[in-house]
Structures are given as C-alpha cells and as structure tokens.
Protein backbone atom coordinates (compact mmCIF):
# COMPACT_ATOMS: atom_id res chain seq x y z
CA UNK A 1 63.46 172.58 -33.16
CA UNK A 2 60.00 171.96 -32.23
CA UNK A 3 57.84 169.04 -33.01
CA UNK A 4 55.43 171.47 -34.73
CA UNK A 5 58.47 173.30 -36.79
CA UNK A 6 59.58 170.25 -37.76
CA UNK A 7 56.09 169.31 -39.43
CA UNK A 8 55.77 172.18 -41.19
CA UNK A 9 59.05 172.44 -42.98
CA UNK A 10 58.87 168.35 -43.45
CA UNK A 11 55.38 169.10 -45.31
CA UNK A 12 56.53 172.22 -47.18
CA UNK A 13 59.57 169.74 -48.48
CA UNK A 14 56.98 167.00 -50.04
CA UNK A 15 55.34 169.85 -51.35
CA UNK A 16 58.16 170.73 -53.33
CA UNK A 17 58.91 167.13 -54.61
CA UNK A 18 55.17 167.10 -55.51
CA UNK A 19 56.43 170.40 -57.81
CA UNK A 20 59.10 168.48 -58.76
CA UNK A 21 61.04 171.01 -57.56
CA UNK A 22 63.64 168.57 -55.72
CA UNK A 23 67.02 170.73 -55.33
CA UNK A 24 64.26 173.06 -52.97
CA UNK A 25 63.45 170.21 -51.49
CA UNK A 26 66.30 168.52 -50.23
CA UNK A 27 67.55 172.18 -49.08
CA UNK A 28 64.31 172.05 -46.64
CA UNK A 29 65.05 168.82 -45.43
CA UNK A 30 68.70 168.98 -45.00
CA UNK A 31 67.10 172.81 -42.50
CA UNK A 32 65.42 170.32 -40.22
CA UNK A 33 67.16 169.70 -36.85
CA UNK A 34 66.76 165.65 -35.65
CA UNK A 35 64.90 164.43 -38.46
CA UNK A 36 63.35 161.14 -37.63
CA UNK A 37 63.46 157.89 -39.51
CA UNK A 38 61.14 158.70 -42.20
CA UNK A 39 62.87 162.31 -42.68
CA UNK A 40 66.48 160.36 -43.53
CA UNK A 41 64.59 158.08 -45.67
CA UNK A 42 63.38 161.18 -47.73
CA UNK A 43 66.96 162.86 -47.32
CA UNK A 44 68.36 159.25 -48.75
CA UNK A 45 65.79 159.33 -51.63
CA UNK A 46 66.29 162.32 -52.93
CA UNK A 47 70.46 162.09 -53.00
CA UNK A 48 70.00 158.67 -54.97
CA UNK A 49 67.26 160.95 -57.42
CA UNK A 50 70.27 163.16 -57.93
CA UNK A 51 72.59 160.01 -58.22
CA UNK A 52 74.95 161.13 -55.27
CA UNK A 53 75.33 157.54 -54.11
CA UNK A 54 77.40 158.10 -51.03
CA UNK A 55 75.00 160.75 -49.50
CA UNK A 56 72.33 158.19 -50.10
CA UNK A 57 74.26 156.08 -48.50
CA UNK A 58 74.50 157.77 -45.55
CA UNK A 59 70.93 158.94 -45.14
CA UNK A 60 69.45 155.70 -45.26
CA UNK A 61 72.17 154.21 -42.80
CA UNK A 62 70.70 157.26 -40.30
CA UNK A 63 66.86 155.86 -41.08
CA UNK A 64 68.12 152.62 -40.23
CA UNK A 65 69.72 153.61 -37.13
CA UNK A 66 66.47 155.23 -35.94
CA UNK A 67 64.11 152.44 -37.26
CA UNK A 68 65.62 148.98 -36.91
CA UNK A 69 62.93 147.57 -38.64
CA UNK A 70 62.46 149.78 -42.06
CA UNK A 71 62.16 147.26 -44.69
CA UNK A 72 62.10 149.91 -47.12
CA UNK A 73 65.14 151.87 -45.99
CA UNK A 74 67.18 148.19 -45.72
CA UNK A 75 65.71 147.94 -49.67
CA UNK A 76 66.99 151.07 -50.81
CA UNK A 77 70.20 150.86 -49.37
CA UNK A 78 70.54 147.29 -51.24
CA UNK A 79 69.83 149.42 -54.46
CA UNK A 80 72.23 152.41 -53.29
CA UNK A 81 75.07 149.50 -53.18
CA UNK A 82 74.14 148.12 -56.14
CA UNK A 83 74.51 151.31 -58.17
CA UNK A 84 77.95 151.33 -56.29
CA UNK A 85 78.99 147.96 -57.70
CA UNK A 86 79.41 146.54 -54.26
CA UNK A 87 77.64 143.78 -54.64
CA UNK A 88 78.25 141.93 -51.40
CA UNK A 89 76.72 144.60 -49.07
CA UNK A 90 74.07 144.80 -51.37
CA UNK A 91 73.07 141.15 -51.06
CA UNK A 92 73.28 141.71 -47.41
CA UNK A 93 70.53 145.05 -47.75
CA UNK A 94 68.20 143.04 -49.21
CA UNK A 95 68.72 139.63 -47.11
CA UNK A 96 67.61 141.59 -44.16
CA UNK A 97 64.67 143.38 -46.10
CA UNK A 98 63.46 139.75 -46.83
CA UNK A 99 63.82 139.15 -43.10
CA UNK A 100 62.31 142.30 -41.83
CA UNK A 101 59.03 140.95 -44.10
CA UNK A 102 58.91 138.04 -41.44
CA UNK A 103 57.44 135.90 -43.99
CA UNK A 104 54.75 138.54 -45.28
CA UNK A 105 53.70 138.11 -49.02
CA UNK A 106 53.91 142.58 -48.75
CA UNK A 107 54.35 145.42 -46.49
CA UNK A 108 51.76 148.28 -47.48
CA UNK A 109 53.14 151.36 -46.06
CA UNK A 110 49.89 153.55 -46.72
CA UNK A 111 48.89 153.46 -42.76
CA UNK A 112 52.48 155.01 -42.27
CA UNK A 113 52.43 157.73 -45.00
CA UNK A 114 54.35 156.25 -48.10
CA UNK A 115 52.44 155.35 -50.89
CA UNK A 116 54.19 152.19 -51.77
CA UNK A 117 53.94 148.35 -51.03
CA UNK A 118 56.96 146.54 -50.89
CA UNK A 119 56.80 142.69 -52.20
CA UNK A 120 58.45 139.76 -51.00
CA UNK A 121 58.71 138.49 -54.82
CA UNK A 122 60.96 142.30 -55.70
CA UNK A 123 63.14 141.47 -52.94
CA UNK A 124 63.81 137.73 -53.77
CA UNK A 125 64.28 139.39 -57.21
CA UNK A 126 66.89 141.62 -56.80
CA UNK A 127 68.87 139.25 -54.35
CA UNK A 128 68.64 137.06 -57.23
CA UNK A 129 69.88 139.68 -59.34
CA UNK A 130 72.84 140.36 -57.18
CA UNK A 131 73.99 136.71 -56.92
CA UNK A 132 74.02 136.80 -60.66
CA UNK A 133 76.33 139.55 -60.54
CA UNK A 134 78.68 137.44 -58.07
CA UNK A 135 78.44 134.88 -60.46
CA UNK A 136 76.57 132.33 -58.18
CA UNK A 137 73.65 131.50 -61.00
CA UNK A 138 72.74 128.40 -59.39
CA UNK A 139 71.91 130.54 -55.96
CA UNK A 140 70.17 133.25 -58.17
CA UNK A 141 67.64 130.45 -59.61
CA UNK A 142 67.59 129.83 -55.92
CA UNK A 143 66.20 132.90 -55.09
CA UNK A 144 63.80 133.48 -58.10
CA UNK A 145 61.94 129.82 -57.89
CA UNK A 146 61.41 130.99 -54.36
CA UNK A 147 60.07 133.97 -55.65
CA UNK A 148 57.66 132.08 -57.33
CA UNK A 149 55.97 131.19 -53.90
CA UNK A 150 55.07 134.67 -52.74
CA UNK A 151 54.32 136.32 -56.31
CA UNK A 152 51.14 138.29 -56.49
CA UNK A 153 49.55 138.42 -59.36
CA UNK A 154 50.59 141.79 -60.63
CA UNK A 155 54.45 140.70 -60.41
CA UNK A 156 53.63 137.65 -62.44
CA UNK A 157 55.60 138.84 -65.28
CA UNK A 158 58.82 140.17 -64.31
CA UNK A 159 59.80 137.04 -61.97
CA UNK A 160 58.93 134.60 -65.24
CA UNK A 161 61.13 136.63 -67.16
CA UNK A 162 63.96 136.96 -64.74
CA UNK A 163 64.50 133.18 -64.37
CA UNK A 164 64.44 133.18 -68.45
CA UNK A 165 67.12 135.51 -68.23
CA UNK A 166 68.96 133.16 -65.57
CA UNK A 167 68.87 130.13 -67.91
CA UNK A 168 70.36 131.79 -70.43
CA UNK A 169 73.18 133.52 -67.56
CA UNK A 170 72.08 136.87 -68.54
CA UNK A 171 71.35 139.62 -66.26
CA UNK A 172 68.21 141.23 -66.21
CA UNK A 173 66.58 144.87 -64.63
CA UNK A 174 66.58 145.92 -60.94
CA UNK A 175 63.44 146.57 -59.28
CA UNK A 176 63.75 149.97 -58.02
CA UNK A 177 61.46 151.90 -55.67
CA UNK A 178 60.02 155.50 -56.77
CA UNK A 179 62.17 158.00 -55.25
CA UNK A 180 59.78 160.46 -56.22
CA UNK A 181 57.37 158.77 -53.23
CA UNK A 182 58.26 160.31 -50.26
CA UNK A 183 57.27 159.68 -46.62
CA UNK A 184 54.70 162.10 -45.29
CA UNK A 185 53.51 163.61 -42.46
CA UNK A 186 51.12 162.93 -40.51
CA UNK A 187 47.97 164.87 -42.05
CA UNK A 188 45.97 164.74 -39.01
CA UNK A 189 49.25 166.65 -37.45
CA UNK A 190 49.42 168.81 -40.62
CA UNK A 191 45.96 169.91 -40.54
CA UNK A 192 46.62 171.55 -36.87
CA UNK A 193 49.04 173.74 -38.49
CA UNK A 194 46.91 175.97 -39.68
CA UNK A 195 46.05 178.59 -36.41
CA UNK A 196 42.39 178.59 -35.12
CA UNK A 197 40.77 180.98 -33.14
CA UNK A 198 38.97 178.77 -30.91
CA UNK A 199 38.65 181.47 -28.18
CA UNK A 200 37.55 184.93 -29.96
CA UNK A 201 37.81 188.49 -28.23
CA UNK A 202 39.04 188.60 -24.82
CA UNK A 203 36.08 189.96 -22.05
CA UNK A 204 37.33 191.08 -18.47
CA UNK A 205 36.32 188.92 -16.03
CA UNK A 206 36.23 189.26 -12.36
CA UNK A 207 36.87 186.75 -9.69
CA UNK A 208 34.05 185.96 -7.33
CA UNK A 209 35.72 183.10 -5.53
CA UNK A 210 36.67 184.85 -1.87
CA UNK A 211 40.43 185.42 -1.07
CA UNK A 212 41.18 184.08 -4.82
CA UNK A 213 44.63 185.28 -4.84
CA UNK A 214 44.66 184.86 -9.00
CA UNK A 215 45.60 188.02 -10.55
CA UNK A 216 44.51 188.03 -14.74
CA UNK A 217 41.62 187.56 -16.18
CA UNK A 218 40.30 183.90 -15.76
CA UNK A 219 36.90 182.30 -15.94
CA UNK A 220 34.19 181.97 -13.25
CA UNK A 221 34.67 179.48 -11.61
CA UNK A 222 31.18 177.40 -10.97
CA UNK A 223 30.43 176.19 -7.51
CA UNK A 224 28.95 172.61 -8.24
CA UNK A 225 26.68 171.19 -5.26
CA UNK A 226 26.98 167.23 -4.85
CA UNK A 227 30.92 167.22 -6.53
CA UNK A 228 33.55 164.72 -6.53
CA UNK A 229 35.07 165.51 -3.60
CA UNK A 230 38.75 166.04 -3.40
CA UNK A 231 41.21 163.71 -2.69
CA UNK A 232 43.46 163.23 0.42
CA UNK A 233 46.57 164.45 -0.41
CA UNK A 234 48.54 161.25 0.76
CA UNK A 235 46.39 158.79 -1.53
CA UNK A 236 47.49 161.35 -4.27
CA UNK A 237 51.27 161.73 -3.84
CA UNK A 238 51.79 157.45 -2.51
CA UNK A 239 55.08 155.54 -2.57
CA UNK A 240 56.43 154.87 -6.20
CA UNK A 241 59.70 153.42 -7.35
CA UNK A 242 62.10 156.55 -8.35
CA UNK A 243 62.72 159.57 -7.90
CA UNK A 244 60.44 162.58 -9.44
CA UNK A 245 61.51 164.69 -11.87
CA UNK A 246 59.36 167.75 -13.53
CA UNK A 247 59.10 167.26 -17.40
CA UNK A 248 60.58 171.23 -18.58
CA UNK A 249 60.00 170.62 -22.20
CA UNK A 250 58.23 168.45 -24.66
CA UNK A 251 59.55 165.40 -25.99
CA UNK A 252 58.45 163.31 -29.10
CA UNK A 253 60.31 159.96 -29.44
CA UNK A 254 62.02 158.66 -32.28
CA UNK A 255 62.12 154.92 -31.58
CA UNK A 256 60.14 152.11 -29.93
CA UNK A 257 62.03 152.43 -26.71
CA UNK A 258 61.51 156.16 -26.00
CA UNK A 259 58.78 157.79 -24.19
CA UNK A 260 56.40 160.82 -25.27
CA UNK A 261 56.27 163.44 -22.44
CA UNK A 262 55.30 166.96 -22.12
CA UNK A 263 55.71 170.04 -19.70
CA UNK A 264 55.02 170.04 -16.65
CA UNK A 265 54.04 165.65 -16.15
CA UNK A 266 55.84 164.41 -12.95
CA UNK A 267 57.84 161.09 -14.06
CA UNK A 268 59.97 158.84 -11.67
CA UNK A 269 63.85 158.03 -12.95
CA UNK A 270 65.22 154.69 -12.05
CA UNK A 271 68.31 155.15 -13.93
CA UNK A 272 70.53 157.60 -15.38
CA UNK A 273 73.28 156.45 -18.62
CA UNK A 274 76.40 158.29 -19.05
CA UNK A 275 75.17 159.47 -22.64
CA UNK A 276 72.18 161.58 -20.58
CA UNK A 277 69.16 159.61 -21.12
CA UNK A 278 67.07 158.62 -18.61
CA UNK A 279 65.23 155.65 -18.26
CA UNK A 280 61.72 157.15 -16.55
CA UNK A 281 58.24 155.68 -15.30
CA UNK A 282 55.42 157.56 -16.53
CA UNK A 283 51.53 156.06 -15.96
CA UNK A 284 52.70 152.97 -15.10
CA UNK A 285 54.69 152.79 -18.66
CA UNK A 286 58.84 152.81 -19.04
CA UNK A 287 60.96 154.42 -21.42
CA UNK A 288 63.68 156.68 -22.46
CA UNK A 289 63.78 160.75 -22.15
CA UNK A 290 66.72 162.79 -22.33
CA UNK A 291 67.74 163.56 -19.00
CA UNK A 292 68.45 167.34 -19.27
CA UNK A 293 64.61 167.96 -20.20
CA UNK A 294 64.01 166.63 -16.42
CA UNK A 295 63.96 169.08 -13.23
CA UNK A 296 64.42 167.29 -9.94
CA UNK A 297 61.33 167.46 -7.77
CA UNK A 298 60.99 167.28 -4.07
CA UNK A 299 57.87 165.92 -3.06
CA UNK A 300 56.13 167.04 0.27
CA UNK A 301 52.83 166.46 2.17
CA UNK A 302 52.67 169.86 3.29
CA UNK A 303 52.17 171.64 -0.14
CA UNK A 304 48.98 173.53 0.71
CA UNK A 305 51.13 176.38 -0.33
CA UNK A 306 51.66 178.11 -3.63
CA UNK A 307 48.83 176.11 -5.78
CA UNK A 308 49.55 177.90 -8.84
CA UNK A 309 50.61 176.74 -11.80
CA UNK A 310 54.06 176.80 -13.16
CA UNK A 311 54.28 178.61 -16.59
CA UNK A 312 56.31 176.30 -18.41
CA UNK A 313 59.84 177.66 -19.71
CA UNK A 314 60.00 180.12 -21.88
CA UNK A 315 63.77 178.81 -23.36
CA UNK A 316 64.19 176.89 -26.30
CA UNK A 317 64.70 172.93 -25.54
CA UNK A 318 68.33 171.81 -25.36
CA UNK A 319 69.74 170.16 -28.14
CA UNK A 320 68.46 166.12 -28.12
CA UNK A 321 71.34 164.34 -26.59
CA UNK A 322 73.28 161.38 -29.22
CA UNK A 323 72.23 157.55 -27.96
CA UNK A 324 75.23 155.67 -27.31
CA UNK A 325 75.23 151.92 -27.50
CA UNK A 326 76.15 150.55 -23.66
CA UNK A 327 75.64 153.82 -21.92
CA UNK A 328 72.35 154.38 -22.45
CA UNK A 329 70.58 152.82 -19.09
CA UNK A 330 70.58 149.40 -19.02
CA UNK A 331 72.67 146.48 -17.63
CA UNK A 332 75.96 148.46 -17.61
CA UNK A 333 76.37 150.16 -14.21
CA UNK A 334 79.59 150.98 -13.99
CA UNK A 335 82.36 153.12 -16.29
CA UNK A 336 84.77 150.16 -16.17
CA UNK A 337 83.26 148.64 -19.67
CA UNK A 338 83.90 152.30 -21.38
CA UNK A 339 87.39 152.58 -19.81
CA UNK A 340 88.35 149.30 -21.31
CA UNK A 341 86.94 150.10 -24.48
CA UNK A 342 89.06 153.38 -24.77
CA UNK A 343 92.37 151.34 -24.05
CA UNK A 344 94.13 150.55 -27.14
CA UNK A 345 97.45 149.08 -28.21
CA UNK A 346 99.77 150.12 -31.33
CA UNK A 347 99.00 146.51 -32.99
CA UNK A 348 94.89 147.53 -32.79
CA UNK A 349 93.23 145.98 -35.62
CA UNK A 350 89.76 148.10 -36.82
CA UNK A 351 86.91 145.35 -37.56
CA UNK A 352 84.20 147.05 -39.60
CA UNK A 353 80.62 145.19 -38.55
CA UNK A 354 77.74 144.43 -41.27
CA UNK A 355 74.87 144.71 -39.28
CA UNK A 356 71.27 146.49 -39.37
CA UNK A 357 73.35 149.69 -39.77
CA UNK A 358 77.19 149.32 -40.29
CA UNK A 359 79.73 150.25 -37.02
CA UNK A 360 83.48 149.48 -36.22
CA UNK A 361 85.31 148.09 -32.55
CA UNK A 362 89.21 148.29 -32.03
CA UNK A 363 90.85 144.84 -31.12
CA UNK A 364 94.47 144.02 -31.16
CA UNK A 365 95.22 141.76 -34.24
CA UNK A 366 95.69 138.18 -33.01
CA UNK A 367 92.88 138.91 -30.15
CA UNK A 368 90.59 135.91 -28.86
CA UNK A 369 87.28 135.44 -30.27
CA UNK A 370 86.32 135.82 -26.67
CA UNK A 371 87.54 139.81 -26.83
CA UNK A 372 86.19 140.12 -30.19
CA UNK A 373 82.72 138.61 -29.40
CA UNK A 374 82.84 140.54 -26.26
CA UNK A 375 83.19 143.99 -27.81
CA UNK A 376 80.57 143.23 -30.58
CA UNK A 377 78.20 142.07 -27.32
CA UNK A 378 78.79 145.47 -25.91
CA UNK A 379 78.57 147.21 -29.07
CA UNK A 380 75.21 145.98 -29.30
CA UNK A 381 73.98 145.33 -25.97
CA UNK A 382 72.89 141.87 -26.94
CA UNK A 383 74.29 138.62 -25.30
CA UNK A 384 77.54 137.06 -27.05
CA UNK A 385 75.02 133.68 -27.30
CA UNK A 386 72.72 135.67 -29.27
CA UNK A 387 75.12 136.95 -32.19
CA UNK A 388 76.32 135.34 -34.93
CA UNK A 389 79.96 136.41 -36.81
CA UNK A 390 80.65 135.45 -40.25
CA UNK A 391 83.64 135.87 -42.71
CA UNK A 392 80.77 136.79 -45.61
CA UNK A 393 77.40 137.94 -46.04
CA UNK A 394 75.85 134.50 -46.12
CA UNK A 395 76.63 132.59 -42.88
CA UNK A 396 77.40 129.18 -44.01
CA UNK A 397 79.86 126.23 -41.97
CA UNK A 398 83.02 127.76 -43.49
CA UNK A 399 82.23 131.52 -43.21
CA UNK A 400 81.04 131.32 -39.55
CA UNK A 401 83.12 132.72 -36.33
CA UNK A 402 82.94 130.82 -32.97
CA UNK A 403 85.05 130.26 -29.96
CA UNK A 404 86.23 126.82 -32.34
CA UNK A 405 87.61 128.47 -34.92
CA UNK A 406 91.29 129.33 -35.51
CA UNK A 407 91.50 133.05 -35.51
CA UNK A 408 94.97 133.01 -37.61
CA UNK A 409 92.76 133.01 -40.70
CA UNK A 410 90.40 136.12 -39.32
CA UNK A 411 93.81 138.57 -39.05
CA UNK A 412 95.26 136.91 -41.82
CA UNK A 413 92.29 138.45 -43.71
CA UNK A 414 93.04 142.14 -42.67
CA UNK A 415 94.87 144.48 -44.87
CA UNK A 416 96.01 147.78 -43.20
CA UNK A 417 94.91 146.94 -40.00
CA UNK A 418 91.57 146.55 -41.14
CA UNK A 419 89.03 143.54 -41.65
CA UNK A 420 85.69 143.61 -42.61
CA UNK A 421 83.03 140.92 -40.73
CA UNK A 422 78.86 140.18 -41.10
CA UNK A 423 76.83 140.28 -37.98
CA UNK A 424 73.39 138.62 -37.61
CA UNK A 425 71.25 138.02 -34.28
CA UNK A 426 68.98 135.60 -33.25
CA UNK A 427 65.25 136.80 -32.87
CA UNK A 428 63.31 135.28 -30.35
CA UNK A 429 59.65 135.34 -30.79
CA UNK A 430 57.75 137.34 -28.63
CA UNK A 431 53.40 136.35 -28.49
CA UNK A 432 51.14 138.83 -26.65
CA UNK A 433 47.35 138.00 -25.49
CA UNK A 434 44.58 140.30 -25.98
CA UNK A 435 43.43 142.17 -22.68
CA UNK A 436 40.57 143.79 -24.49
CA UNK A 437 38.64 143.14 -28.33
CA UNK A 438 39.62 145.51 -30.44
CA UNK A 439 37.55 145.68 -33.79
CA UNK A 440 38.44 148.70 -36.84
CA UNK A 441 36.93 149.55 -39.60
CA UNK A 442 40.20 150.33 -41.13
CA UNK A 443 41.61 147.34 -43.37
CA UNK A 444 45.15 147.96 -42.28
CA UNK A 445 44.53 146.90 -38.41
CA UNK A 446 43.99 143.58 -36.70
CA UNK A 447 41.27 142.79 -35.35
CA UNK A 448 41.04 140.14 -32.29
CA UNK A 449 38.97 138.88 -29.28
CA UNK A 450 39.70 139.53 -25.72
CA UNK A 451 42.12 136.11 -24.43
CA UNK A 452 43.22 135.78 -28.48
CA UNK A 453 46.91 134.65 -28.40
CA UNK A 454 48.63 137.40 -31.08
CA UNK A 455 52.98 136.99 -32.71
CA UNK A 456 54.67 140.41 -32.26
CA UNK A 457 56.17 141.37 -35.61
CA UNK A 458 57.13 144.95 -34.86
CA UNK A 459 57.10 147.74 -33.07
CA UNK A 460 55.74 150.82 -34.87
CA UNK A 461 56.27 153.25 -32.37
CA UNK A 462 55.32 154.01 -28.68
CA UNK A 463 51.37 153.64 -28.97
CA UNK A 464 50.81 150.72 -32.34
CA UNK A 465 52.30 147.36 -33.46
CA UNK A 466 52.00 144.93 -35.73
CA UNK A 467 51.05 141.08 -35.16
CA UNK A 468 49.62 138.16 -36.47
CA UNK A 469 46.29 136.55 -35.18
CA UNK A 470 44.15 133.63 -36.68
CA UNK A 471 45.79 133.86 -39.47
CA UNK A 472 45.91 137.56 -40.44
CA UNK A 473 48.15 140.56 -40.38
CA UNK A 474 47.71 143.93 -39.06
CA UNK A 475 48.17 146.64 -36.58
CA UNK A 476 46.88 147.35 -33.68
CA UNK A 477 47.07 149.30 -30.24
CA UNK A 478 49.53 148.36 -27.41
CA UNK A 479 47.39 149.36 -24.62
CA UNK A 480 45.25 146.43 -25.81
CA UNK A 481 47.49 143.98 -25.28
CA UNK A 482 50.21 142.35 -22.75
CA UNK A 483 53.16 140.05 -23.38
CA UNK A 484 53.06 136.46 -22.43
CA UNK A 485 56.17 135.59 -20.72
CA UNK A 486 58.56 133.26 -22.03
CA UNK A 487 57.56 130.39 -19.47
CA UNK A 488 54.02 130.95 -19.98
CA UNK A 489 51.26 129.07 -21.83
C-alpha cells in the first residue's frame, strides 16, 4: 500500500470516530497494510472503546514495537492491564511511561497530531493506584507525595484526594485517557490529497534542440548564455564507501533508524542483514531500507550514452520485509549466532521478557546466567553490561539477576517450563551542540544559538527531535545539530 493510500483511508477512519461511528472505523483501520505507530495506537484505542482487552493489548504492544519511546502507548497499555486485573504488568506500563517523560512535568502531543497532554502527576497517580491494589499502601503514598512535585495546577484536585483515599486504604479512580482522541494525520499530507490541476490542457510542442532524440511532447528547452557550466563527469560520479544501488520504489520509514528514499536516488549499501534490510548511505546520512526496493547499479565513466530517464516501475512495491532483532545489519556478521539460537534441547525452559514490548528466548532449565544474559543481549542487540534482569517489576537487591546469584531459585520459579522475568536497560545520555541558530515561532520547538550545548531526549523520527537547552524543552531539526562524542567536552 502506498504512502498516499495509507493517508487517505487513515483520515477517512478519524473521520468516522469524529461520527462516532467507531465499528466503521476500526474496519478502515484494521484495511490498512503496515500501519505505523500512531495507526496501532488508534487500532489499540478503539478495541479498549469496545472493551476487547486482549486486542488492545496487542495493538498497543505493535505501537510500542514501532515507537520505543510512546509514552502514551506505554500509558494505555498500563490501563489495558489494569482492566485485566494484572496488576504487576500494569505497574511496569506505567513505570516506563514515567521514564519515557525523562523528568518532564507533561508531554503535549499537539505537534504530533493527538490532542492530548499526558502529565507526570496522572502517571505517578495511577502507579500509585496500582500499588494499592498489590497491597503495598506505604509505596502508593510513595508515589502520590511525589506526585505532589510535578502537579499542575489543573490536577490539583484529584492527587489531594487520592492520598485521602490512601490514608484511609481505600482505592480511588483511574485516570484514563480519551479513547475517543485519536492520532491524526498529517494535515499538511492530507490537504495534498485532494488532485490539482496544476498543468491545464496539453499543447503540442515541438523540439527545436538539433538531433534531440526525445520523442513526446516536452517543453522548449531555453538556451541560457553565461550558464553554470556542466560538470566533469568524474567530479560527479567520485569514490564513495559502498556499493550503488537504484532506489525502484518509495519508501517512508517507520522508526528513527530508517531512511526516507524515493525512485530513482542512487544510495551506497555497506551491509546487507539476513532479514533483507539494508543498511544504505544516502547524502551523507545512514539508515535502514528494505533491501528488495534496491536495484544494483554499475557505475561507469563512459555513460555518454542513453541520457534518458528511467520511468520508474510500473509494479506495485513488494510487501515491507519484518525487522528481526540480530539480523538486521549491525554487529552480527555471521549466521553462527542464529544457528545457535535455533538449537534446542527437550529440558528447554521458555523465559517470557518484560521489556518496552514483551518477547520470549528458549534456554535449557538449569542454564548459566551467562547463556541467559547472552540470549537476552542478542535478543536485544544491547551489551549484557547494559541490561538489567529482575525476578519482579521493581528491581530491588533481592529481585535482581547477576552472574552472583544462584540460579536454583530462577528455575525453581518456572511452572510448565515457563518463567516469567523484567528487563530494564541503562540509558546513557547523549548531548548534541548546535551547528546553526535555529529560532520558531511555534511554541512547541526549541530554540538555541549556534555552539549551545543541547540533552537528546528523543528521537521523533528521521528529520526532528526533542532536547533540552538553557533550561527549556522542545523540538527541533536534526540537520541543525551534531552529537558530541562521549570523550568530548
């Protein structure tokens, strides 16, 4: 499906939940091939609207998958678990909504087409509310006196009344999130929908270039005195790292790490994964693109020949290939890692990982924590230094996995050759400095001075991101900006 089919039917589905016509709705969005992040989310909202809890479920664990850092789709998976009565995964959902805030008193998700704003205070809230559940009121006062600190004055109220509630040990109301509000489209994008006639009527033309071997009608084509004049073709085609493929079809990426392309751009592949994605060099920027939208090209110096352009293909784009963790390109460059992984014995044990998004590995019971750690590493392409394994959803001294602990009382825990474990991951920060100022009139960006030091706090896709500079939040354009490496000052 094509980016611009994809816009229409995801705008004709809002359209219909602004008609409150939501069984219409859902049908449209469930029609769209590859929905993105913010299509799942929808998807997610509307199943909990309709209280089918484990469809929710698995929408939002898709958003998540495609957006590590959702807050929103973390916070409505915490209330999807809640409704579910499982409590613990629940507290988990919104412990990594609080992180994913990074400290933020809100997230305002206007600039990215949801007319919400998620508060710090409504997550502290319903962790607190979840504890109680559990039973643990000291740790739910915890969480609401903390609350305290980022309230805004419009959630005065509710957080006062909460810890009233908690004195007395009675529970009090979830804060939910209007699953009526939907993600939307782009309008900009939606707005192009609509067909133009830029052109008019067609008038025949003739050719008055000499031996312009064109056939069709095309323009004249002006002969301008004192022009730019052309390049040598050897300072055009020079030595990059690669080799050059033709782009055959449009691409529009889904995540951070992916890279927008279109018909008929020349990009250089460094490496190939085993899942068929690509990781490509495109003006002077890396990324992701599915390898079977790539032609081979063979470069030559004497191409004086056949100047025309290539009509781009009139097929439909093959289907979007599935990213695998550890065979996507990266550090992996052999098949020996997936071979192992594929080897099991008949004493495997299943361990079901809590992380951003939820995923199992196969280990035979009684394995090391140096297997165990080792597949989760994989699993995530992260270091083994650089995860941390816990026996609940709150890593404390006693619930925490490392290579000291006795791993009789891990497999003693799993039932059915199954056993259920928390992951979390240390974040290291990452500071850019400004190449260029960048000033906006628009109160959602950042604005800074060229040599201003700026804190990453996400990645919002390929072209924005979000920081933190002199003391305020905001968004802001990559191209302005370049990371400082770990070493420097």
């Amino acid at each position: 499906m094509s980016f611009v089919d994809t816009l229409r039917q995801w705008d004709e589905a809002v359209t219909c939940v602004n008609r409150q016509d939501f069984s219409k709705a859902l049908e449209i969005f469930l029609g769209i091939q590859e929905p993105n992040s913010k299509i799942y989310f929808d998807i997610g909202c509307l199943h909990l609207l309709d209280q089918d809890f484990d469809a929710a479920e698995k929408a939002f664990d898709c958003s998540i998958r495609k957006d590590e850092h959702l807050a929103i789709a973390f916070f409505q998976r915490g209330i999807t678990f809640y409704k579910k009565k499982r409590y613990e995964e629940s507290l988990a959902d919104f412990q990594k909504t609080f992180k994913t805030l990074r400290g933020n008193q809100l997230i305002d998700y206007k600039a990215l087409g949801l007319r919400y704003i998620l508060y710090a205070c409504d997550v502290l809230h319903n962790m607190a509310l979840v504890e109680a559940e559990l039973g643990n009121w000291e740790k739910a006062q915890e969480h609401l006196t903390k609350a305290l600190n980022y309230k805004t004055e419009a959630r005065f109220n509710i957080i006062d009344k909460a810890l009233q509630s908690i004195l007395k040990q009675k529970l009090f109301k979830l804060v939910e999130f209007q699953s009526k509000e939907m993600f939307k489209p782009n309008k900009h994008y939606v707005a192009e929908l609509e067909k133009k006639d830029y052109l008019g009527k067609a008038k025949v033309v003739a050719s008055v270039v000499p031996q312009d071997e064109f056939s069709g009608f095309a323009p004249l084509q002006p002969q301008v005195q004192d022009g730019p004049t052309r390049p040598k073709e050897p300072e055009v085609l020079r030595v990059l790292e690669g080799e050059p493929h033709t782009v055959l079809f449009e691409f529009i990426p889904e995540t951070s790490d992916e890279l927008a392309v279109v018909p008929g751009n020349i990009v250089f592949v460094l490496q190939k994964g085993a899942d068929n994605w690509a990781n490509v060099v495109f003006n002077e920027r890396r990324g992701l693109v599915p390898y079977n939208y790539l032609e081979r090209l063979e470069i030559s110096l004497a191409s004086n020949k056949n100047k025309g352009i290539t009509p781009p293909p009139s097929r439909q784009p093959p289907t979007r290939p599935e990213r695998i963790q550890g065979l996507t390109p990266s550090e992996v460059t052999s098949g020996n890692r997936q071979r192992q992984e594929k080897q099991s014995t008949d004493n495997s044990c299943i361990v079901k990982v809590h992380f951003n998004f939820n995923f199992v590995v196969s280990v035979p019971c009684g394995s090391p924590y140096t297997m165990l750690i080792g597949k989760i590493s994989r699993k995530l392409n992260l270091p083994s230094s650089a995860i941390t394994l816990s026996l609940t959803s709150e890593a404390s001294e006693q619930s925490v996995i490392s290579a000291n602990t006795e791993m009789e009382e891990l497999w003693s825990r799993a039932s059915g050759g199954r056993v259920t474990l928390w992951c979390n991951t240390k974040e290291e920060e990452i500071h850019l400095v400004a190449l260029h100022s960048y000033e906006s009139s628009n109160p959602e960006d950042l604005n800074f001075q060229q040599g201003d030091k700026i804190k990453l706090l996400s990645k919002i896709n390929q072209d924005w991101l979000e920081g933190q500079c002199n003391g305020n939040t905001g968004i802001f354009p990559a191209s302005f900006v370049e990371e400082v490496p770990a070493n420097g000052q």
